[in-house]
Structure formats: C-alpha cells, structure tokens
PDB file of N, CA and C in Angstrom:
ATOM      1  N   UNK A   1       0.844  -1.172   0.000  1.00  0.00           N
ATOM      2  CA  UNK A   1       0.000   0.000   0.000  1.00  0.00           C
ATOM      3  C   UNK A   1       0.890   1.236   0.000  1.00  0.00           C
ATOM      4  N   UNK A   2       0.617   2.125  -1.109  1.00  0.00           N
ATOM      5  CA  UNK A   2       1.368   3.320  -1.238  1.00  0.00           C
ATOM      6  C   UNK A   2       0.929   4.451  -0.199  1.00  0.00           C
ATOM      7  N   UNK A   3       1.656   5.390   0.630  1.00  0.00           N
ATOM      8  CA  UNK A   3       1.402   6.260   1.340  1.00  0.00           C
ATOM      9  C   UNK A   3       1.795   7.658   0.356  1.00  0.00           C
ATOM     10  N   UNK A   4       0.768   8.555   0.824  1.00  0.00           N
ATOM     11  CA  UNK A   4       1.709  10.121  -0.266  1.00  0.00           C
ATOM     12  C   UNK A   4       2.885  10.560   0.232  1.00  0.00           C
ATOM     13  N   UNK A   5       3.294   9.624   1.504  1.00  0.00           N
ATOM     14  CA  UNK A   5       4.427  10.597   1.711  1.00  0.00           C
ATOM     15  C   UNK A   5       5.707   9.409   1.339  1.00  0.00           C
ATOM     16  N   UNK A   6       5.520   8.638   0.942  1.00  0.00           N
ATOM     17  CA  UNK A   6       6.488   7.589  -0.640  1.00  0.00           C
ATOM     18  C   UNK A   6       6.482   8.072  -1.466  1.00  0.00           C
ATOM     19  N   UNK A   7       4.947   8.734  -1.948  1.00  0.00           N
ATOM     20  CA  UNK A   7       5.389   9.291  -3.514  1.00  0.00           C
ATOM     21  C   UNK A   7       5.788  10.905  -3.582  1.00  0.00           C
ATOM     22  N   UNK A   8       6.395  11.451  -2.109  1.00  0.00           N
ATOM     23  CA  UNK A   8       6.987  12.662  -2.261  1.00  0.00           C
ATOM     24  C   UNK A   8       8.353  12.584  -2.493  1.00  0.00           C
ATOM     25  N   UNK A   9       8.338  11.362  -2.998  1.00  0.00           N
ATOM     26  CA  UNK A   9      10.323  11.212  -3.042  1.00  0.00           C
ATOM     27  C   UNK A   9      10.512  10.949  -3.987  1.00  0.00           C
ATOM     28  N   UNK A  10       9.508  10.881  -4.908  1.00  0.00           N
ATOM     29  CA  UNK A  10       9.728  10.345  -6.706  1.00  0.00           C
ATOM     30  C   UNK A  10       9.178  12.044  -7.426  1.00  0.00           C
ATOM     31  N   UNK A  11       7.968  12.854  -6.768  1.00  0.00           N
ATOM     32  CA  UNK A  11       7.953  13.905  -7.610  1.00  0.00           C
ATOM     33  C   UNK A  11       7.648  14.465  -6.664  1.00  0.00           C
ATOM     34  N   UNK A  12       7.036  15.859  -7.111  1.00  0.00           N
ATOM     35  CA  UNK A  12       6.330  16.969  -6.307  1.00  0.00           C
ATOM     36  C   UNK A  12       4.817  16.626  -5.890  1.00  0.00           C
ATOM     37  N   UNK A  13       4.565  17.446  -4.747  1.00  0.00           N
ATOM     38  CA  UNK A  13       3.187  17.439  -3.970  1.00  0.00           C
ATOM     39  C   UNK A  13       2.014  17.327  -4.839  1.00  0.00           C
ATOM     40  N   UNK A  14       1.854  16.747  -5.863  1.00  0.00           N
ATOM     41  CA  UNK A  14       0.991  17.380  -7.329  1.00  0.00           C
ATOM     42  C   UNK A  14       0.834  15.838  -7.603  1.00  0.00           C
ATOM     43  N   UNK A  15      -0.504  15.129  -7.814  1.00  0.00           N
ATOM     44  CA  UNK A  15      -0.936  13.779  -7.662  1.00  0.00           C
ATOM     45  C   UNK A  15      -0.994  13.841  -9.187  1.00  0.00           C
ATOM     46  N   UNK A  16      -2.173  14.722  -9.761  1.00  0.00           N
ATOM     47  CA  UNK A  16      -3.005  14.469 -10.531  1.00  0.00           C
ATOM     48  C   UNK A  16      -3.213  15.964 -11.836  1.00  0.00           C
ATOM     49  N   UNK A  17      -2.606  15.901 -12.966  1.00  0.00           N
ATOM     50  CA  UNK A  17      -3.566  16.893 -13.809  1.00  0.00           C
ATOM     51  C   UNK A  17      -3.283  18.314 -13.093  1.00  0.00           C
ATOM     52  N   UNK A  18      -2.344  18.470 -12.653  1.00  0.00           N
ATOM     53  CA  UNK A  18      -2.364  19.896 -12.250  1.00  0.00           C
ATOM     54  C   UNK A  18      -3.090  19.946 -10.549  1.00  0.00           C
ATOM     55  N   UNK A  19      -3.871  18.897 -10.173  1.00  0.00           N
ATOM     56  CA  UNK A  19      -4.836  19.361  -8.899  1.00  0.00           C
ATOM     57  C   UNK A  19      -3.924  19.151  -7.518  1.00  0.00           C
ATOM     58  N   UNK A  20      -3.765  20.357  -7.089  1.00  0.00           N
ATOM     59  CA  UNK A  20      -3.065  20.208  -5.828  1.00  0.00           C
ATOM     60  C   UNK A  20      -3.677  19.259  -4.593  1.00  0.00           C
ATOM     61  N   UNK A  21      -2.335  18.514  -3.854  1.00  0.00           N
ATOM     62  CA  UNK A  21      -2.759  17.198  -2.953  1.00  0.00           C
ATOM     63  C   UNK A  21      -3.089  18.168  -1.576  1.00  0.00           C
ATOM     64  N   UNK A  22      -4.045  17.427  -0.789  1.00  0.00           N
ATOM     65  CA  UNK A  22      -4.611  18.231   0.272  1.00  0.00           C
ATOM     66  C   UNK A  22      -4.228  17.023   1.506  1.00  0.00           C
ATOM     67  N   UNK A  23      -4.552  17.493   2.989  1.00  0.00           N
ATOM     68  CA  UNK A  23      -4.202  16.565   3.819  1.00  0.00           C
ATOM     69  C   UNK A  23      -5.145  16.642   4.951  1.00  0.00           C
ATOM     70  N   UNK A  24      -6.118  17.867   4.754  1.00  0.00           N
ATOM     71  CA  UNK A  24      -7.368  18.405   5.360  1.00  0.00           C
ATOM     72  C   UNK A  24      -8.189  17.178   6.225  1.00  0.00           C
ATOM     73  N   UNK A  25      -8.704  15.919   5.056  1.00  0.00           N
ATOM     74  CA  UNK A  25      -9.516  15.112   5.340  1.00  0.00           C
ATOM     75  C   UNK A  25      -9.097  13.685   6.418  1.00  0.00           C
ATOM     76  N   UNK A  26      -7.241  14.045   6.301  1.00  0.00           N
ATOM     77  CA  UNK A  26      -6.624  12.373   6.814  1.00  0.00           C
ATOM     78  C   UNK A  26      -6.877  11.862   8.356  1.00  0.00           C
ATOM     79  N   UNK A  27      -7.676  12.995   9.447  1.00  0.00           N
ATOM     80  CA  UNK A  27      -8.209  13.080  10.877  1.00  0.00           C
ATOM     81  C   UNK A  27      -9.218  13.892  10.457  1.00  0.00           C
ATOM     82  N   UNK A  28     -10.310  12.776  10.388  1.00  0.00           N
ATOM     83  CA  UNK A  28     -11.725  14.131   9.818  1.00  0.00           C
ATOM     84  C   UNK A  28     -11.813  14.062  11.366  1.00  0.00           C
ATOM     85  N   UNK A  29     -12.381  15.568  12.471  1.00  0.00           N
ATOM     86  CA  UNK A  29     -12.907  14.933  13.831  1.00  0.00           C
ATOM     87  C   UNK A  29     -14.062  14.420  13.697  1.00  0.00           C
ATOM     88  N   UNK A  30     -14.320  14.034  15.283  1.00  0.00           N
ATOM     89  CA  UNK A  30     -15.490  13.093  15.158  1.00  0.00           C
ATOM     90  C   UNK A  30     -16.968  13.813  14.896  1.00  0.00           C
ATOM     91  N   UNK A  31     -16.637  15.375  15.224  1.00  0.00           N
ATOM     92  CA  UNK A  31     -17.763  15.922  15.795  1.00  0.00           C
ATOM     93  C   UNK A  31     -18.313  16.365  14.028  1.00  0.00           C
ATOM     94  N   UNK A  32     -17.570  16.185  13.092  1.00  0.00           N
ATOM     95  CA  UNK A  32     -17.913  16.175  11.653  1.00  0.00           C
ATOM     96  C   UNK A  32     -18.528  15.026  11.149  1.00  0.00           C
ATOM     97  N   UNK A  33     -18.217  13.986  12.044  1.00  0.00           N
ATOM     98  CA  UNK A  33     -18.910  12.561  11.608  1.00  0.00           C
ATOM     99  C   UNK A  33     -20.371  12.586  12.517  1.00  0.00           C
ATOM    100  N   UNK A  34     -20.314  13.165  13.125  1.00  0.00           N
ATOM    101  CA  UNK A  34     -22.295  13.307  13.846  1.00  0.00           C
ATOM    102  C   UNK A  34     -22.130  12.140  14.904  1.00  0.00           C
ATOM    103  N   UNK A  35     -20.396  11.672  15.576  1.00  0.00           N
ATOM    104  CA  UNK A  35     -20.139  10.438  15.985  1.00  0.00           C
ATOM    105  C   UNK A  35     -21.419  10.717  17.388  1.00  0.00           C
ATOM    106  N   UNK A  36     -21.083  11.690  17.874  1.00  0.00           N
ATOM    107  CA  UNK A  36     -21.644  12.617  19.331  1.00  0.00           C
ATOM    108  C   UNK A  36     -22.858  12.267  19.437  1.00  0.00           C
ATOM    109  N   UNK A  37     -23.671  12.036  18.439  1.00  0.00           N
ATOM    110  CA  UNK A  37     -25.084  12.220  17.864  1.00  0.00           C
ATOM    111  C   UNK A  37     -25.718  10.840  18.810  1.00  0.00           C
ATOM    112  N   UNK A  38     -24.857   9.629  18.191  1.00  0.00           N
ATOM    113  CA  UNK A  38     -24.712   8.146  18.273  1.00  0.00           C
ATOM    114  C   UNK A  38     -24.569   7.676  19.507  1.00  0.00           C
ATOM    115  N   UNK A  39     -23.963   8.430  20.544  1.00  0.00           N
ATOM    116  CA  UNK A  39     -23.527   8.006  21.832  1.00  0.00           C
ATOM    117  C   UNK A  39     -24.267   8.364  23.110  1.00  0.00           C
ATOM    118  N   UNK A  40     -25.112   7.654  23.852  1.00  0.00           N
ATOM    119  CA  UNK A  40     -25.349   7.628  25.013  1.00  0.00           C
ATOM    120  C   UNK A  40     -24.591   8.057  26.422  1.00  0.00           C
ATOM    121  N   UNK A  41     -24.051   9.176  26.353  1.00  0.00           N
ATOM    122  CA  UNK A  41     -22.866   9.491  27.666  1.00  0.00           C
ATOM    123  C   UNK A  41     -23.403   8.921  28.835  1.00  0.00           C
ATOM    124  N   UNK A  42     -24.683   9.051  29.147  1.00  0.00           N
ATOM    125  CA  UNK A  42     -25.106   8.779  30.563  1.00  0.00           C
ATOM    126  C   UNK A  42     -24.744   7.033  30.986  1.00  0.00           C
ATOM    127  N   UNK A  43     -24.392   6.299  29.795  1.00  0.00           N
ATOM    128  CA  UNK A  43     -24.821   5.208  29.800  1.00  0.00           C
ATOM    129  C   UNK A  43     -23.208   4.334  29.682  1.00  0.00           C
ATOM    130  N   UNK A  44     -22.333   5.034  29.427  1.00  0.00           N
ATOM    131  CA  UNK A  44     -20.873   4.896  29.534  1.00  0.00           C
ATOM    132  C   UNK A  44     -20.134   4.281  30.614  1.00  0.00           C
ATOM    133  N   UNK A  45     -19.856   2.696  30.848  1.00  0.00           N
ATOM    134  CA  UNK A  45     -19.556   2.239  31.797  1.00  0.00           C
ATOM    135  C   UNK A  45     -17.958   1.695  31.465  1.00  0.00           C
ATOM    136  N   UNK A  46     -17.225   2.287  32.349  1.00  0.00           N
ATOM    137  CA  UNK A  46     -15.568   2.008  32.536  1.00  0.00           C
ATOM    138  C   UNK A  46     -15.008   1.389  33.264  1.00  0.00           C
ATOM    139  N   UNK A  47     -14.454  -0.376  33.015  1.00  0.00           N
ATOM    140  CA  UNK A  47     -14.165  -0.916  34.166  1.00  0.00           C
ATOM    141  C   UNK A  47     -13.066  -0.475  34.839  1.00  0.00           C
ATOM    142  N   UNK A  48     -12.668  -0.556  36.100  1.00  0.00           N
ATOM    143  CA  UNK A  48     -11.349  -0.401  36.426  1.00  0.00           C
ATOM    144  C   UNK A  48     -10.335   1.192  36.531  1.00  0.00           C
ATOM    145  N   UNK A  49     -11.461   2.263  36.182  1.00  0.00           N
ATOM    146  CA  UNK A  49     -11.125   3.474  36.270  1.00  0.00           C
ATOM    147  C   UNK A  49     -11.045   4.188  37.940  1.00  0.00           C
ATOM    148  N   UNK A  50      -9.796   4.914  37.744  1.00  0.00           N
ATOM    149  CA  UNK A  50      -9.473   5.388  39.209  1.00  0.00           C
ATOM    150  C   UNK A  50     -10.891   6.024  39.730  1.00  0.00           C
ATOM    151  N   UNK A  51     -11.198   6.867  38.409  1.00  0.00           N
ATOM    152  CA  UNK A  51     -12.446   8.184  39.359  1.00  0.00           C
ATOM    153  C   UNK A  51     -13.148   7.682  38.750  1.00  0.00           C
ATOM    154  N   UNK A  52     -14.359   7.603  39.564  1.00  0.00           N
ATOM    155  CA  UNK A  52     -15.659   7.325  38.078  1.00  0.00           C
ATOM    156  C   UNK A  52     -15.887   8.318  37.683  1.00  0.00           C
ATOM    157  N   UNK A  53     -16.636   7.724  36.276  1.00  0.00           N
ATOM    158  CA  UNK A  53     -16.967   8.955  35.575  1.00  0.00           C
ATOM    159  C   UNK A  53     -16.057   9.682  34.679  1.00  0.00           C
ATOM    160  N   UNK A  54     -14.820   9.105  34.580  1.00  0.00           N
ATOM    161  CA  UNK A  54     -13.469   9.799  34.278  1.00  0.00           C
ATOM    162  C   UNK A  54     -13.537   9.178  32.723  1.00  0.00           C
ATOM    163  N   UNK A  55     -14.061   7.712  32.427  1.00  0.00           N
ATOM    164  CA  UNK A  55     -14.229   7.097  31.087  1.00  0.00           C
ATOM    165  C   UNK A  55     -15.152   8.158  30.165  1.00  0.00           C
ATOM    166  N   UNK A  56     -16.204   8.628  30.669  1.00  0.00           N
ATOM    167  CA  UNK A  56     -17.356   9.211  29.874  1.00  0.00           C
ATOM    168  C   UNK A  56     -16.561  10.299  29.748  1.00  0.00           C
ATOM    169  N   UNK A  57     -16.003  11.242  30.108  1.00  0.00           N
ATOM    170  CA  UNK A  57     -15.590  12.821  30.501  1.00  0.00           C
ATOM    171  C   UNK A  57     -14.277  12.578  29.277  1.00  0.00           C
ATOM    172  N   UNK A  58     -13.456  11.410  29.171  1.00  0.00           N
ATOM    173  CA  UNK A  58     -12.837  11.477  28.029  1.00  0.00           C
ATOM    174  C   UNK A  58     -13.344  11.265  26.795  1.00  0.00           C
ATOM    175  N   UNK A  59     -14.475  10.584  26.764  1.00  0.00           N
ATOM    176  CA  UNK A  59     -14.737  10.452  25.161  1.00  0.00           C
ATOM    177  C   UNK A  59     -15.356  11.816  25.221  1.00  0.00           C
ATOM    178  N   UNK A  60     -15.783  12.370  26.231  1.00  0.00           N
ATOM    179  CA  UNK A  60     -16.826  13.626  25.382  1.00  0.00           C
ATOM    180  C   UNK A  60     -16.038  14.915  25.213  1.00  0.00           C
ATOM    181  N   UNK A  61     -14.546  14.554  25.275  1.00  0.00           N
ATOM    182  CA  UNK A  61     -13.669  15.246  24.436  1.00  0.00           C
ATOM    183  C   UNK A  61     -13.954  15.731  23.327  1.00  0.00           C
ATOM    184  N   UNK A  62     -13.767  17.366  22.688  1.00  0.00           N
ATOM    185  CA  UNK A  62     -14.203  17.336  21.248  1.00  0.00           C
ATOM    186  C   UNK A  62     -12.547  17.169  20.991  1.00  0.00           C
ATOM    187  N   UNK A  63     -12.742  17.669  19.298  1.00  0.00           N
ATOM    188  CA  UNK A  63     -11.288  16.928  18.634  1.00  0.00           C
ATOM    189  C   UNK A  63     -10.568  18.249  18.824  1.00  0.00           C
ATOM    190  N   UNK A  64     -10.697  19.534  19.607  1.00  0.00           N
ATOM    191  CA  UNK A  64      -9.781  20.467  20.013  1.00  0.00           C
ATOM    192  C   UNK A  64      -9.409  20.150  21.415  1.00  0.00           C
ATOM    193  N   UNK A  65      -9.975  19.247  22.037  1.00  0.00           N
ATOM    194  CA  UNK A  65     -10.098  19.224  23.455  1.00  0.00           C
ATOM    195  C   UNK A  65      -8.891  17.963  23.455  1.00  0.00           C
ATOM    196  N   UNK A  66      -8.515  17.400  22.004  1.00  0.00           N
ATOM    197  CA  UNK A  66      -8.351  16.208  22.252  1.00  0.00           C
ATOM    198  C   UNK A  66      -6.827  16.025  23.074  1.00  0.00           C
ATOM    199  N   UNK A  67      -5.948  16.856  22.803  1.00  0.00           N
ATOM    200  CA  UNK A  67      -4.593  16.886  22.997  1.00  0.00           C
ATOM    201  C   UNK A  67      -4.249  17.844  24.682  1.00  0.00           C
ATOM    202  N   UNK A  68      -5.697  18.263  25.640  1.00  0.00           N
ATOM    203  CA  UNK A  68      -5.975  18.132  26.712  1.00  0.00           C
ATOM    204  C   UNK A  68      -5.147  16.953  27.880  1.00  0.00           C
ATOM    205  N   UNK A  69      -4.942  17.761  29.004  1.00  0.00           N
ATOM    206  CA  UNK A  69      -4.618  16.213  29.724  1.00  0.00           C
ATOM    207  C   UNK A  69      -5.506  16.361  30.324  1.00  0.00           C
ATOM    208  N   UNK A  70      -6.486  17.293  31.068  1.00  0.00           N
ATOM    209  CA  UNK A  70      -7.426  16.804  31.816  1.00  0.00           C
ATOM    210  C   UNK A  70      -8.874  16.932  30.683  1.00  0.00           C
ATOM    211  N   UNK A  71      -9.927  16.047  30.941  1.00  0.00           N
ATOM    212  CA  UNK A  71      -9.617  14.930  31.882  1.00  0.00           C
ATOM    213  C   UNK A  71      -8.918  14.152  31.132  1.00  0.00           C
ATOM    214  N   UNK A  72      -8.819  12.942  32.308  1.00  0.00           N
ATOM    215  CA  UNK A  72      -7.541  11.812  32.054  1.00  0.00           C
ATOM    216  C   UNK A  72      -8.418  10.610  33.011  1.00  0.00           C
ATOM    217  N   UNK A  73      -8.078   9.355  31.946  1.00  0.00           N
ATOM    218  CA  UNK A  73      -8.333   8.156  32.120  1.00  0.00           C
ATOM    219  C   UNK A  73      -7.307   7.127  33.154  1.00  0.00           C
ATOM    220  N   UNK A  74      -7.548   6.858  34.386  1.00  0.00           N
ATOM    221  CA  UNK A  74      -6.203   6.023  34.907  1.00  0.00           C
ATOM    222  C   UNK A  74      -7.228   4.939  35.087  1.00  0.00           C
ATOM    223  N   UNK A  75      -6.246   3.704  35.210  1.00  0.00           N
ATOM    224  CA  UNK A  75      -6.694   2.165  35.970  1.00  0.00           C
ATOM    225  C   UNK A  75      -6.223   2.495  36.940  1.00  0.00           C
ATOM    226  N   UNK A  76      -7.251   1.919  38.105  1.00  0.00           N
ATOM    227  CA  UNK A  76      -7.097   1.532  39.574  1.00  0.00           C
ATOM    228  C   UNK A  76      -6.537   0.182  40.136  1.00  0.00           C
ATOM    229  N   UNK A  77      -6.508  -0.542  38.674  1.00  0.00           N
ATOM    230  CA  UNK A  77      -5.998  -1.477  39.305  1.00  0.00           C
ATOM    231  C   UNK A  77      -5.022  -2.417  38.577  1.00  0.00           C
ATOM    232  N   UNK A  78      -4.508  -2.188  37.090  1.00  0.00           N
ATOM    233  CA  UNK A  78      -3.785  -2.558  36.344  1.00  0.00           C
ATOM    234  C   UNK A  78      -3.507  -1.697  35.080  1.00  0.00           C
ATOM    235  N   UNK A  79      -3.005  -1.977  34.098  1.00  0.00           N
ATOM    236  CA  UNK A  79      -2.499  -1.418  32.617  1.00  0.00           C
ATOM    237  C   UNK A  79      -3.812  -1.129  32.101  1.00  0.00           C
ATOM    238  N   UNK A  80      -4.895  -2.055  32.483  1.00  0.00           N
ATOM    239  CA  UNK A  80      -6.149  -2.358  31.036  1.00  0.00           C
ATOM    240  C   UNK A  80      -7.643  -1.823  31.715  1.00  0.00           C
ATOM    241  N   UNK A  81      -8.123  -1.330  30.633  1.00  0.00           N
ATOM    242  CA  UNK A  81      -9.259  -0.664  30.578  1.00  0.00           C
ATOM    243  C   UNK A  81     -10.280  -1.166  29.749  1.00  0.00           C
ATOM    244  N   UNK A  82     -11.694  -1.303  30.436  1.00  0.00           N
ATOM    245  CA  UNK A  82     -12.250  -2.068  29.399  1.00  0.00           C
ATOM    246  C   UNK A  82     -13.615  -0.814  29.369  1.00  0.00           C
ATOM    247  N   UNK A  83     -14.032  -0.030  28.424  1.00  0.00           N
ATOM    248  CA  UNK A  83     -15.082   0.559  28.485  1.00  0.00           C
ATOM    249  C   UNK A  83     -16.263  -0.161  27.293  1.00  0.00           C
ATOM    250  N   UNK A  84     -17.851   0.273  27.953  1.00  0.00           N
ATOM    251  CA  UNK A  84     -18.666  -0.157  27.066  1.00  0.00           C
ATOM    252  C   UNK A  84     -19.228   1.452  26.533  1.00  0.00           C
ATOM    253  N   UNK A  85     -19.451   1.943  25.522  1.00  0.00           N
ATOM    254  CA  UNK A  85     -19.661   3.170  24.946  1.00  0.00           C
ATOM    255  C   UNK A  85     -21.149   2.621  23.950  1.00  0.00           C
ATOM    256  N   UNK A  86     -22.307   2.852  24.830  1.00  0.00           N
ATOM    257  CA  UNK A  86     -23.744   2.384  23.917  1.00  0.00           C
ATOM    258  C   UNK A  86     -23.725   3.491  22.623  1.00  0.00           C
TER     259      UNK A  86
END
C-alpha cells in the first residue's frame, strides 16, 4: 500500500492533472462525523477506572479538546481498561 508521503520522493506534492494534494480530510474529527449524535454518555460504563466517571468525561472530548490532559483516564488497578460506549 502506497502512502503520499512515498510518492513525495519520486515527484512533487501534485498527484493528478495539475490538482493540488490536500491533507485536510486524513483526521476528519469526530464531531464532523455526527459520531456525538450516536452516543449515550449517561450510559458509559468504565471498568477499572481510578475516578468514576473519568471514562465518559474522556470520550466527550471534542477533537480540540483532544490533545488536553485533563480529563484523564487512569486504571485503579492494572495497565487495562475495558469501556462499554452504547
């Protein structure tokens, strides 16, 4: 599978016919996909999280919020996290 940034080493940024390559779409956020729309927050259960409530409060991150540290997801009791997101 070819990536565009392989074929920036054979020519210029220019794919096609003159039409300049864009990179706009390669992290569409979610809140463009209507993902928000789909999800039940109230209903967001996180096993093994230090605080409750701390699982839901991260997904309802928007995609500016995303690179945020608070909030923040810890296990209380190992590496692994298991959330159910209805």
């Amino acid at each position: 599978m070819s990536h565009c940034h392989d074929e920036h080493e054979h020519h210029g940024h220019d794919h096609s016919e003159g039409a300049a390559h864009d990179h706009t779409d390669d992290l569409t956020p979610a809140l463009q996909n209507h993902i928000y729309q789909q999800i039940d927050f109230s209903a967001i259960n996180t096993l093994n999280e230090s605080e409750s409530g701390s699982g839901a409060k991260v997904v309802q991150k928007t995609w500016t919020e995303r690179l945020n540290e608070e909030p923040e997801l810890k296990s209380d009791a190992d590496e692994q996290l298991l959330m159910h997101i209805p």
